[in-house]
Every structure is written in structure tokens, then in C-alpha cells.
N, C-alpha and C. Protein backbone atom coordinates (compact mmCIF):
# COMPACT_ATOMS: atom_id res chain seq x y z
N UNK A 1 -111.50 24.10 153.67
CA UNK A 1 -110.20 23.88 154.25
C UNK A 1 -109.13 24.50 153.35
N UNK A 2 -108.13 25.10 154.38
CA UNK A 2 -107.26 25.66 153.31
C UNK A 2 -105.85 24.58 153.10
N UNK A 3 -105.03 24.66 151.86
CA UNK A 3 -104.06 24.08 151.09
C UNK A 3 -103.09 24.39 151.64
N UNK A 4 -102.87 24.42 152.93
CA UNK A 4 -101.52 25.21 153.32
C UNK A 4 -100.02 24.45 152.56
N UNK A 5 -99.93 23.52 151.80
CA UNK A 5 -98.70 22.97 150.74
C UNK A 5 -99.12 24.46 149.27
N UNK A 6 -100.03 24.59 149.03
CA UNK A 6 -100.12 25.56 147.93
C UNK A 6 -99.74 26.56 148.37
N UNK A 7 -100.44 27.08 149.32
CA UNK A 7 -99.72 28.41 149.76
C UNK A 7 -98.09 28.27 150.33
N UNK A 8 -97.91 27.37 150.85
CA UNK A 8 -96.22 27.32 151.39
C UNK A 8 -95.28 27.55 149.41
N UNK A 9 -96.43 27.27 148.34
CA UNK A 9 -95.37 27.09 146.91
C UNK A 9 -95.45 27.75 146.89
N UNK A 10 -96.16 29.48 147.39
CA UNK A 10 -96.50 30.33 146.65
C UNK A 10 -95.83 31.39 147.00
N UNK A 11 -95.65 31.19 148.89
CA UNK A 11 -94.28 32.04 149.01
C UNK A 11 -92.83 31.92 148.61
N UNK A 12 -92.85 30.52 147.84
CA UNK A 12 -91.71 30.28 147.68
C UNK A 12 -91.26 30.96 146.24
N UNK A 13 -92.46 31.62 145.79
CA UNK A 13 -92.63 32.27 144.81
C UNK A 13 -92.45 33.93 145.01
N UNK A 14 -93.09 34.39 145.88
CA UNK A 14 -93.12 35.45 146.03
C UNK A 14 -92.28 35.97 146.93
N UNK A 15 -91.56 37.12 147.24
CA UNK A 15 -90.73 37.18 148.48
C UNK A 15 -91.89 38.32 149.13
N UNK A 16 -92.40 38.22 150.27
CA UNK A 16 -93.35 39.29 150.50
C UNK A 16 -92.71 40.20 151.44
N UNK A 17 -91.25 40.21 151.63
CA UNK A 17 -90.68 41.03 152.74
C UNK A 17 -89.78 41.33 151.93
N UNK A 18 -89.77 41.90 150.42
CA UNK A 18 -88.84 42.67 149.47
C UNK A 18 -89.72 44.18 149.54
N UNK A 19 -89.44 45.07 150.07
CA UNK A 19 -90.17 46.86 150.42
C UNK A 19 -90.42 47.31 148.94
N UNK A 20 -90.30 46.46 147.75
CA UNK A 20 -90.48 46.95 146.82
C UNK A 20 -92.06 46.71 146.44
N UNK A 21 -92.22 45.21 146.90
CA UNK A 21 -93.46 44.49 146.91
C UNK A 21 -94.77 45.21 147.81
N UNK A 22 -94.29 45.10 148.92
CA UNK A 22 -95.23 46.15 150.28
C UNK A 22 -95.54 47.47 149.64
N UNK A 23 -94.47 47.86 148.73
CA UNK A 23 -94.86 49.12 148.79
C UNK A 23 -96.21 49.29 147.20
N UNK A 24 -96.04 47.96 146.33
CA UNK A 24 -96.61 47.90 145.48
C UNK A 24 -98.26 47.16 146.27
N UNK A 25 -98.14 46.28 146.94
CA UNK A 25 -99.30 45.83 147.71
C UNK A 25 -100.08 46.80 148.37
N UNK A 26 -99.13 47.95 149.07
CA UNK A 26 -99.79 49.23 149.86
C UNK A 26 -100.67 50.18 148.65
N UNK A 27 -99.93 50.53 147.38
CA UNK A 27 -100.72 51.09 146.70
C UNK A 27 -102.12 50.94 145.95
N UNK A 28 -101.32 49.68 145.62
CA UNK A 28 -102.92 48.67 144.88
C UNK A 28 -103.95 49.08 146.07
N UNK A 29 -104.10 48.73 147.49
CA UNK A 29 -104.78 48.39 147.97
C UNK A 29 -104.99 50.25 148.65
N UNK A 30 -104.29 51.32 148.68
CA UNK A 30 -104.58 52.80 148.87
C UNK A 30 -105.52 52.99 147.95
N UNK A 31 -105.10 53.39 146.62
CA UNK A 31 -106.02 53.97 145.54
C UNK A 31 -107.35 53.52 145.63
N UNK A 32 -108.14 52.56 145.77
CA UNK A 32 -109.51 52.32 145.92
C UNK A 32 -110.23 53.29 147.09
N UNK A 33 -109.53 52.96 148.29
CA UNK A 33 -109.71 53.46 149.58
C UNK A 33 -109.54 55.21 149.55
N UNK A 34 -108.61 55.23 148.86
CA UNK A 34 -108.49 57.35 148.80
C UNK A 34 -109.81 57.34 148.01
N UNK A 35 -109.86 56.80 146.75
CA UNK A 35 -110.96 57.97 146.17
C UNK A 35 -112.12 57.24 146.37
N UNK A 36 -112.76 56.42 147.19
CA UNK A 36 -114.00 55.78 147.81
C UNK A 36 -114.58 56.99 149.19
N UNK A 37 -112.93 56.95 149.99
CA UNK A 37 -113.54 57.91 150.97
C UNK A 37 -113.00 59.40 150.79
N UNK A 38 -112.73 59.99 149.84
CA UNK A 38 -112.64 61.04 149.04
C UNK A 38 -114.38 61.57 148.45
N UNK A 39 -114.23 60.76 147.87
CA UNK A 39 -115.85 60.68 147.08
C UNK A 39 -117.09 60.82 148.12
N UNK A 40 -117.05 60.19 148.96
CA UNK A 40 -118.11 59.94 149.83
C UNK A 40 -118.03 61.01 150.88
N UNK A 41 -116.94 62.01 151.18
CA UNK A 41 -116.65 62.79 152.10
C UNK A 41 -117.32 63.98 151.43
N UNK A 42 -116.80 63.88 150.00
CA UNK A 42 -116.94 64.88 148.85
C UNK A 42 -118.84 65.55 149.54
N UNK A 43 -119.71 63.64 148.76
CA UNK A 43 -121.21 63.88 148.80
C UNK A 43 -121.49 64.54 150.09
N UNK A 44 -120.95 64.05 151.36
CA UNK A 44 -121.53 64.20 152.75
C UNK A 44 -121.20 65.84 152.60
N UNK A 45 -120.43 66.44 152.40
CA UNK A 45 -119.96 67.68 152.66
C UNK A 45 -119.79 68.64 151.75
N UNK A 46 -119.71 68.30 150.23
CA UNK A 46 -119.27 69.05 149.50
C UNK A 46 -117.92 69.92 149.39
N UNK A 47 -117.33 69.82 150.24
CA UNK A 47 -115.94 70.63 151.00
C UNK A 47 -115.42 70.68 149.52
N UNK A 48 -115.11 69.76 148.97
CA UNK A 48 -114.03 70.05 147.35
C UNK A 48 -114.84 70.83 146.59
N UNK A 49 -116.15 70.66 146.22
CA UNK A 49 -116.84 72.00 145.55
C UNK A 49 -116.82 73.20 145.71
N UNK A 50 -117.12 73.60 147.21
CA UNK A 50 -116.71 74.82 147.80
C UNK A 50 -115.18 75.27 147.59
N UNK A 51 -114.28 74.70 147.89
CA UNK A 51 -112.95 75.09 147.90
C UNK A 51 -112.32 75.30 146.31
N UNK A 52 -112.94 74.37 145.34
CA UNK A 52 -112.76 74.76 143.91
C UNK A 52 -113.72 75.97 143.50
N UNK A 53 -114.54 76.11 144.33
CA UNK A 53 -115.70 76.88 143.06
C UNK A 53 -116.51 76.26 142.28
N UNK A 54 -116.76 74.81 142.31
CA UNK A 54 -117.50 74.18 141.13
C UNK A 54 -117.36 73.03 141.46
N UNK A 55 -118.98 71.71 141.56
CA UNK A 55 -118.74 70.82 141.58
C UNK A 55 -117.64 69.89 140.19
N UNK A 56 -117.85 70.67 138.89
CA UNK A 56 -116.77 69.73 137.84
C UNK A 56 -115.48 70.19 138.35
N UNK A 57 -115.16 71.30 138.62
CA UNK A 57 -113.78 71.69 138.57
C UNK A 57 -113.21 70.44 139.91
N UNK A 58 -114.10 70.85 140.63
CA UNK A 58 -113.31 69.86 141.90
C UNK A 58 -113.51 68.36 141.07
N UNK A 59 -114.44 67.36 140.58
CA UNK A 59 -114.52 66.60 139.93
C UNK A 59 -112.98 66.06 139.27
N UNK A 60 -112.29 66.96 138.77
CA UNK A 60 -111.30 66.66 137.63
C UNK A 60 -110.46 66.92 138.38
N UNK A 61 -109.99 68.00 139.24
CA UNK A 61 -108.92 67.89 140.42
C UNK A 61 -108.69 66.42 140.90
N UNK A 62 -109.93 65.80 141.23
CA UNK A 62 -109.79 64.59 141.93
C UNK A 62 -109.68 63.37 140.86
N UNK A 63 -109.98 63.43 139.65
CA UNK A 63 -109.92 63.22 138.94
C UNK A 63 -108.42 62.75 138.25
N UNK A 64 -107.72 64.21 138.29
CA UNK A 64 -106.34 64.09 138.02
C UNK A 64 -105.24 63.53 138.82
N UNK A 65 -105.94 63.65 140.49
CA UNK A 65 -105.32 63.53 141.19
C UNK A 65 -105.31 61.45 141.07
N UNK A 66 -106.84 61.06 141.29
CA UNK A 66 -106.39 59.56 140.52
C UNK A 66 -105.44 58.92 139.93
N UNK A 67 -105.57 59.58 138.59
CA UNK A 67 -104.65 59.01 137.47
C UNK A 67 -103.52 59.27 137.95
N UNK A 68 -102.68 60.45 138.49
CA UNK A 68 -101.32 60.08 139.20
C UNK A 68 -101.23 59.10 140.54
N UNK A 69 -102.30 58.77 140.34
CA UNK A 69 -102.11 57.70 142.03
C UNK A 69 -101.65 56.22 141.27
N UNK A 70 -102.43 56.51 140.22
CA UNK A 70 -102.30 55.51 139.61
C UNK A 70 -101.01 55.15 138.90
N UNK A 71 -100.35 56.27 138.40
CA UNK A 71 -99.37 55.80 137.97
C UNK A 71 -98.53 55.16 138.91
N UNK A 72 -98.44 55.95 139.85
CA UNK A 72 -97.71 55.41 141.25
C UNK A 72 -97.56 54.03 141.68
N UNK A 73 -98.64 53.35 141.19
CA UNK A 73 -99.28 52.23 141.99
C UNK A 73 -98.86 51.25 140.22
N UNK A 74 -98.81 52.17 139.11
CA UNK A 74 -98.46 51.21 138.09
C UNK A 74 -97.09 50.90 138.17
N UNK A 75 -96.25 52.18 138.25
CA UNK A 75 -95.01 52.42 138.62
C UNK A 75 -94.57 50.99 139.80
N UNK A 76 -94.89 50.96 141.01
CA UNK A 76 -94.67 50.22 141.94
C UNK A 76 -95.10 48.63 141.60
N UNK A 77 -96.07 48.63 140.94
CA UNK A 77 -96.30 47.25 140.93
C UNK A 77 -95.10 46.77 139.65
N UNK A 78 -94.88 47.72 138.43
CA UNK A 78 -93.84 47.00 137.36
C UNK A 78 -92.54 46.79 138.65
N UNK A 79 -91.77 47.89 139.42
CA UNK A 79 -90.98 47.07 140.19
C UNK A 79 -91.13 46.14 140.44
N UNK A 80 -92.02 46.18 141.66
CA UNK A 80 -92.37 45.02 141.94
C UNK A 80 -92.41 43.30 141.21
N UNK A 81 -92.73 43.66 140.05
CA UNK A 81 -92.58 42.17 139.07
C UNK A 81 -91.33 41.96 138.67
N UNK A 82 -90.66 43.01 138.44
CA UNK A 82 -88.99 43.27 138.30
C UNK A 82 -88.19 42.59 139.51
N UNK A 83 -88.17 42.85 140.55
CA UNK A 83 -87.87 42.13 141.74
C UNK A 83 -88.17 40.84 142.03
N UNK A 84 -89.36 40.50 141.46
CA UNK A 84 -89.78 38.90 142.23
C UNK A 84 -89.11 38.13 141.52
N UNK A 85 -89.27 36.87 142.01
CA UNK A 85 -88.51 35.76 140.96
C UNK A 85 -89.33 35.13 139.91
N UNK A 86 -88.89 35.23 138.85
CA UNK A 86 -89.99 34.59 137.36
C UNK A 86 -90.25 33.09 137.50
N UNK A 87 -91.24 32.70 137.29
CA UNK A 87 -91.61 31.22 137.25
C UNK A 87 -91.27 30.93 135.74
N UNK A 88 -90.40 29.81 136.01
CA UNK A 88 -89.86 29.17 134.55
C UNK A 88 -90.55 28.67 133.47
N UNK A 89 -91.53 28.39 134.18
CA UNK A 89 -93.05 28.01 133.01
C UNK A 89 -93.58 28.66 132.13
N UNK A 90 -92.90 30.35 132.80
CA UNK A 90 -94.12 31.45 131.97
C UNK A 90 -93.09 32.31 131.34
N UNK A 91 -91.73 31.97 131.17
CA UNK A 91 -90.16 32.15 130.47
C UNK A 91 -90.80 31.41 129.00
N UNK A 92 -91.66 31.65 128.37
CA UNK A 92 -92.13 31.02 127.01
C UNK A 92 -93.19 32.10 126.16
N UNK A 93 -92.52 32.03 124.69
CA UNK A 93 -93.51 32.48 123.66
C UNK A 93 -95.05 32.53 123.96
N UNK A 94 -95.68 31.01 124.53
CA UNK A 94 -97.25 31.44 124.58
C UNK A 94 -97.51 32.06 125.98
N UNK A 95 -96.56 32.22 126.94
CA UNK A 95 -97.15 33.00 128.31
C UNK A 95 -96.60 34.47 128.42
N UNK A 96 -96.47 34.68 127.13
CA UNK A 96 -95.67 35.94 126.95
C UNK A 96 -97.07 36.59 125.81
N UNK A 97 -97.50 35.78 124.56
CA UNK A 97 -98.74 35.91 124.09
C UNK A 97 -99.70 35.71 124.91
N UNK A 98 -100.21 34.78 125.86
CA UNK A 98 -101.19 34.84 126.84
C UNK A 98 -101.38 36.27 127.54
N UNK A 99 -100.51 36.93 128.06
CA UNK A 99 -99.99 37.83 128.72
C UNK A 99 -100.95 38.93 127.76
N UNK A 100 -99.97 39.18 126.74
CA UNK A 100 -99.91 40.31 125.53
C UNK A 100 -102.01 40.29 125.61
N UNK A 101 -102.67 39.02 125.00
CA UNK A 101 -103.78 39.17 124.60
C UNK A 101 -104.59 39.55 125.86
N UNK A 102 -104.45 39.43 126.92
CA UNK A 102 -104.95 39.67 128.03
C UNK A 102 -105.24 40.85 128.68
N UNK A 103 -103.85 41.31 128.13
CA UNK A 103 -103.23 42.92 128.45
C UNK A 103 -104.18 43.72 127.58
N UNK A 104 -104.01 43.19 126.29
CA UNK A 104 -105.35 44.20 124.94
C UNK A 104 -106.63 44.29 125.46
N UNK A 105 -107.36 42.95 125.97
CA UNK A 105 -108.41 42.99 125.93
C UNK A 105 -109.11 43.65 127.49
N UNK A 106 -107.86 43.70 127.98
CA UNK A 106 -108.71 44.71 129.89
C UNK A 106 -108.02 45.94 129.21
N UNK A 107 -107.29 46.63 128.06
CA UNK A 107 -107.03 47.64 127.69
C UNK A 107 -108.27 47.92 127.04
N UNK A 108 -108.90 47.23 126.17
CA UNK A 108 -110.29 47.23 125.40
C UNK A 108 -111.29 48.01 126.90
N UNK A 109 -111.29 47.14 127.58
CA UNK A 109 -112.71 46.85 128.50
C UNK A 109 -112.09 48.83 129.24
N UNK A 110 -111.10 48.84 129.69
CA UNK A 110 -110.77 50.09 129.83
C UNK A 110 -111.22 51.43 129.10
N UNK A 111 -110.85 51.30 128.23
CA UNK A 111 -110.61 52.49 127.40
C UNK A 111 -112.18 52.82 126.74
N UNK A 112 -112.68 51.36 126.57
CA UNK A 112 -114.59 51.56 125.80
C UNK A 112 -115.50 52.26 127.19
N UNK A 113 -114.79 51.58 128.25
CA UNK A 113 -115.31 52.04 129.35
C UNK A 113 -115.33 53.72 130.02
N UNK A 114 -114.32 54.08 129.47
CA UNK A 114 -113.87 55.06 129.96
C UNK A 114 -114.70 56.09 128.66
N UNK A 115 -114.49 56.04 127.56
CA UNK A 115 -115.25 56.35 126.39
C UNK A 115 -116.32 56.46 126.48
N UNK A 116 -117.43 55.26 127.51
CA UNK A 116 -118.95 55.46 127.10
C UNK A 116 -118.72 56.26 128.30
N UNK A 117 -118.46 56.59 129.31
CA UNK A 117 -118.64 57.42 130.67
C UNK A 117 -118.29 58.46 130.54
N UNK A 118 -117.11 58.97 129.99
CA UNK A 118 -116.50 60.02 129.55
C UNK A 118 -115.91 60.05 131.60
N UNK A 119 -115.23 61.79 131.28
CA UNK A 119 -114.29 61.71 131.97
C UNK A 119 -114.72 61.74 133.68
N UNK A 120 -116.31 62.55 133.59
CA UNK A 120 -116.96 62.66 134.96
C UNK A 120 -117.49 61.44 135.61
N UNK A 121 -118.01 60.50 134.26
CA UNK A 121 -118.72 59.55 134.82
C UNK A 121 -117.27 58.51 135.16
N UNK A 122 -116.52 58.60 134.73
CA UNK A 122 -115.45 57.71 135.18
C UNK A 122 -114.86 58.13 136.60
N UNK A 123 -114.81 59.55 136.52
CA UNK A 123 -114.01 59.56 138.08
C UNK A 123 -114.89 60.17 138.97
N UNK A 124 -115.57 59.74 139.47
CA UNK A 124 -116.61 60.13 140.20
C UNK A 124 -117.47 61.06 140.65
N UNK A 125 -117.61 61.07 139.33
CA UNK A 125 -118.54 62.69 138.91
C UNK A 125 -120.26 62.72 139.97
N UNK A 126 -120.59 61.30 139.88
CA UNK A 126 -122.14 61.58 140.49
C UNK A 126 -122.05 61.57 142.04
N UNK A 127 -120.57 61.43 142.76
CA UNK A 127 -120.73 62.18 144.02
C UNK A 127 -120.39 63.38 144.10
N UNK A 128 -120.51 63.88 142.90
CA UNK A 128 -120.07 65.59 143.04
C UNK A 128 -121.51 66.62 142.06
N UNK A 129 -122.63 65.37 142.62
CA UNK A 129 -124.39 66.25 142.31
C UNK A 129 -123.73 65.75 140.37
N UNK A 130 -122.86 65.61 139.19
CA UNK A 130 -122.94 65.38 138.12
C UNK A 130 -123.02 63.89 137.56
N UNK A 131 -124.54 64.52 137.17
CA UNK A 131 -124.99 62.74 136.87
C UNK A 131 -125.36 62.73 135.16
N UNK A 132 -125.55 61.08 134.63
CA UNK A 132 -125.53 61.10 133.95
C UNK A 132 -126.82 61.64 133.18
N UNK A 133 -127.42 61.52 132.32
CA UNK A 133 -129.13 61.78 131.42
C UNK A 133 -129.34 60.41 131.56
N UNK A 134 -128.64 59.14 131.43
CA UNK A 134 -129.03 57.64 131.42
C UNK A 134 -128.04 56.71 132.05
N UNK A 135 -128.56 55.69 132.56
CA UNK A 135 -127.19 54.75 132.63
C UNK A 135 -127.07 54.50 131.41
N UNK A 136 -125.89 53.85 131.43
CA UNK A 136 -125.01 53.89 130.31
C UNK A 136 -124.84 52.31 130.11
N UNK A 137 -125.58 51.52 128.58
CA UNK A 137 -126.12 50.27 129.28
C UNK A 137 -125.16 49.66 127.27
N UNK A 138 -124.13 50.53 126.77
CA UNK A 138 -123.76 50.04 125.35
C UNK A 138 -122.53 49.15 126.04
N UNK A 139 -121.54 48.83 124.86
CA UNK A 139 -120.43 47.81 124.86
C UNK A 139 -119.05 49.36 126.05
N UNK A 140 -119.10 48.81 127.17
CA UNK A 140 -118.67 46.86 127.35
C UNK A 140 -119.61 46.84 128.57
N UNK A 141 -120.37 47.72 128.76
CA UNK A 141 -121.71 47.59 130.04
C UNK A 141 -122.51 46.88 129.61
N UNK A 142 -122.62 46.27 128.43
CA UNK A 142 -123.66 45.11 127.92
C UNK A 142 -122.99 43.55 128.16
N UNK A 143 -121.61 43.59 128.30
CA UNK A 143 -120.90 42.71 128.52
C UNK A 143 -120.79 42.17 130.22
N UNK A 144 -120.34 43.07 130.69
CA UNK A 144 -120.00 43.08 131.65
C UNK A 144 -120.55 44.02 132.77
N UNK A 145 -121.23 43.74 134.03
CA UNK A 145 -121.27 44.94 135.49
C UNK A 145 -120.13 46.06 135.46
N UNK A 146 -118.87 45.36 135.57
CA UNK A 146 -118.08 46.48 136.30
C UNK A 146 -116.79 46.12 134.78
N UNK A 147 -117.03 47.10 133.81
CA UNK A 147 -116.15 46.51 132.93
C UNK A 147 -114.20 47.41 133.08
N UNK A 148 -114.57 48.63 134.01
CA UNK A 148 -113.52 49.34 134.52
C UNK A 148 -112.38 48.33 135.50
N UNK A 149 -113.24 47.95 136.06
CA UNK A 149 -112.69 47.21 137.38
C UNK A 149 -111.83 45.77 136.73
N UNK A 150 -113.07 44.89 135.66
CA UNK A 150 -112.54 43.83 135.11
C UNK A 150 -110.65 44.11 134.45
N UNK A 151 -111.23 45.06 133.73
CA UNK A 151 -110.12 45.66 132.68
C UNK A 151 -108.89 45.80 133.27
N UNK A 152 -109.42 46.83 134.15
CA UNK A 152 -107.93 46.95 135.03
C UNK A 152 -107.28 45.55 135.45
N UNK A 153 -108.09 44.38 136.53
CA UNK A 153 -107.57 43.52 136.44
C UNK A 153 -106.90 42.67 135.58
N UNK A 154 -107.72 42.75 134.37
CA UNK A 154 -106.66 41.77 133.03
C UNK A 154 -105.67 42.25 132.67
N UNK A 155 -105.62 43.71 132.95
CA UNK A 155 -104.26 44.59 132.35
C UNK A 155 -103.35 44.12 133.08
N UNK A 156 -102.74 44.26 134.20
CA UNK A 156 -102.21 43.76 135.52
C UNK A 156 -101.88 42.30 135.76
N UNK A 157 -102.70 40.82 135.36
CA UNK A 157 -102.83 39.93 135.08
C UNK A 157 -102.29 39.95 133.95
N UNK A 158 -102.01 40.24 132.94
CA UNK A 158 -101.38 40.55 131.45
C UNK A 158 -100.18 40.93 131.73
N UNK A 159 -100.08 41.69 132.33
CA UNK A 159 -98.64 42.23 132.47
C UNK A 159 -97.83 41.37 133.23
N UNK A 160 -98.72 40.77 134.14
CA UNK A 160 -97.76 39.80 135.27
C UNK A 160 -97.74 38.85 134.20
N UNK A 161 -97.90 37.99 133.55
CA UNK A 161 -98.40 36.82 132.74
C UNK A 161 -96.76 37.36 131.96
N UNK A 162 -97.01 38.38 131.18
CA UNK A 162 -95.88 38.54 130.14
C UNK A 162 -94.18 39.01 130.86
């Protein structure tokens, strides 16, 4: 059963009809969806290999093209927290440190992640035929399944927090 008193606090929290928000909700929820069916269009067809000349070259095109989606979507969501209204609870030294340590440690899970994969295995190099010699099974894949995915979330969660 759902809490509909929790959720009624929560819009009272959030304004979800500020275009700053939608437009930060639209991105979060684009970027997965572009380079999922990017990637998968990629394998079925190869079309970006052909048109680059090279399965890496197209790799890092799409690649690059990510990381600016991303900023986009980092860009939109800091509005976005800029706009909403702050909960007075988290106007304090330890939800500002809560925040901070949260933020390090999906920056950790990020960056080790991104390190043991390097740059193909991170952006979706093995639908473009470039695979790895092994899975890749050191820190933070010993920790964690999806330590990219986690990371990102704590970063984001960190940032909202602080």
C-alpha cells in the first residue's frame, strides 16, 4: 500500500512543475536511453563503424559524445537543486559532511571504475566487436556488480545531501 501523506510531504518539497526540474528529470532519464539504444543499434548494424572508419574511432565519438550529455544532465540537475526549496534539516554542518563523504566515495567507485575499464570498456566499447582479454573482477568490481552506476548515484545523492 502506498503512503499517500508521505508522498503529499514530498511534493511539498519538491516543485515538479518548475521547467528547470523537467528539464533536469528529462536528462537524467535521456542519457541511459541514448547510449543503450545507440549501442545496441551500433551491434545490430555497425552503421557508426562504417561511417567513422573504425570500430574504436566510432567507440570514442560516442564516447565523447556521452560525457557531454553528461555534463548537460550535471549542468541541469545543479539548477535544478538551485531552484528547489532546501529542507531545513539538511541547512547543517553534518548534512553538508554527510553530503561531502558521500560525494568522495561514488567519486572513488567512479573514477577506480573507470581506471580498471579504461576508456573503451567504460563507454561501450564491447558493442563496437572491442572486448576485453578478461572481465575485470579487481577493486571496486570486487566490491560491488555495477560500481559505475552505484558511484554515479552517491555522487548526485552527495551533492543533493550538501
Amino acid at each position: 500500500q502506498v503512503d499517500v501523506a508521505a508522498m503529499a510531504r514530498l511534493f511539498g518539497y519538491v516543485d515538479v512543475t518548475d521547467s528547470v526540474f523537467i528539464a533536469a528529470v528529462l536528462s537524467i532519464a535521456f542519457n541511459p536511453l541514448f547510449w543503450n539504444v545507440v549501442a545496441r543499434w551500433e551491434h545490430k548494424t555497425r552503421a557508426l563503424s562504417r561511417t567513422f572508419g573504425s570500430p574504436r574511432v566510432a567507440c570514442y565519438c560516442l564516447g565523447i559524445l556521452i560525457l557531454l550529455l553528461n555534463v548537460v544532465r550535471s549542468h541541469c540537475f545543479t539548477a535544478a537543486m538551485k531552484n528547489q526549496p532546501k529542507l531545513e534539516g539538511l541547512d547543517c554542518p553534518w548534512a553538508y559532511g554527510t553530503g561531502l563523504a558521500v560525494l568522495a566515495v561514488g567519486t572513488l567507485f567512479v573514477t577506480s571504475s573507470f581506471l580498471a575499464l579504461g576508456f573503451t570498456g567504460t563507454f561501450l566499447g564491447d558493442y563496437f566487436g572491442i572486448l576485453m582479454e578478461a572481465k575485470v573482477t579487481s577493486f571496486p568490481f570486487n566490491v560491488l556488480d555495477n560500481p559505475m552506476y552505484w558511484g554515479s548515484t552517491a555522487v548526485y545523492l552527495g551533492w543533493s545531501l550538501m
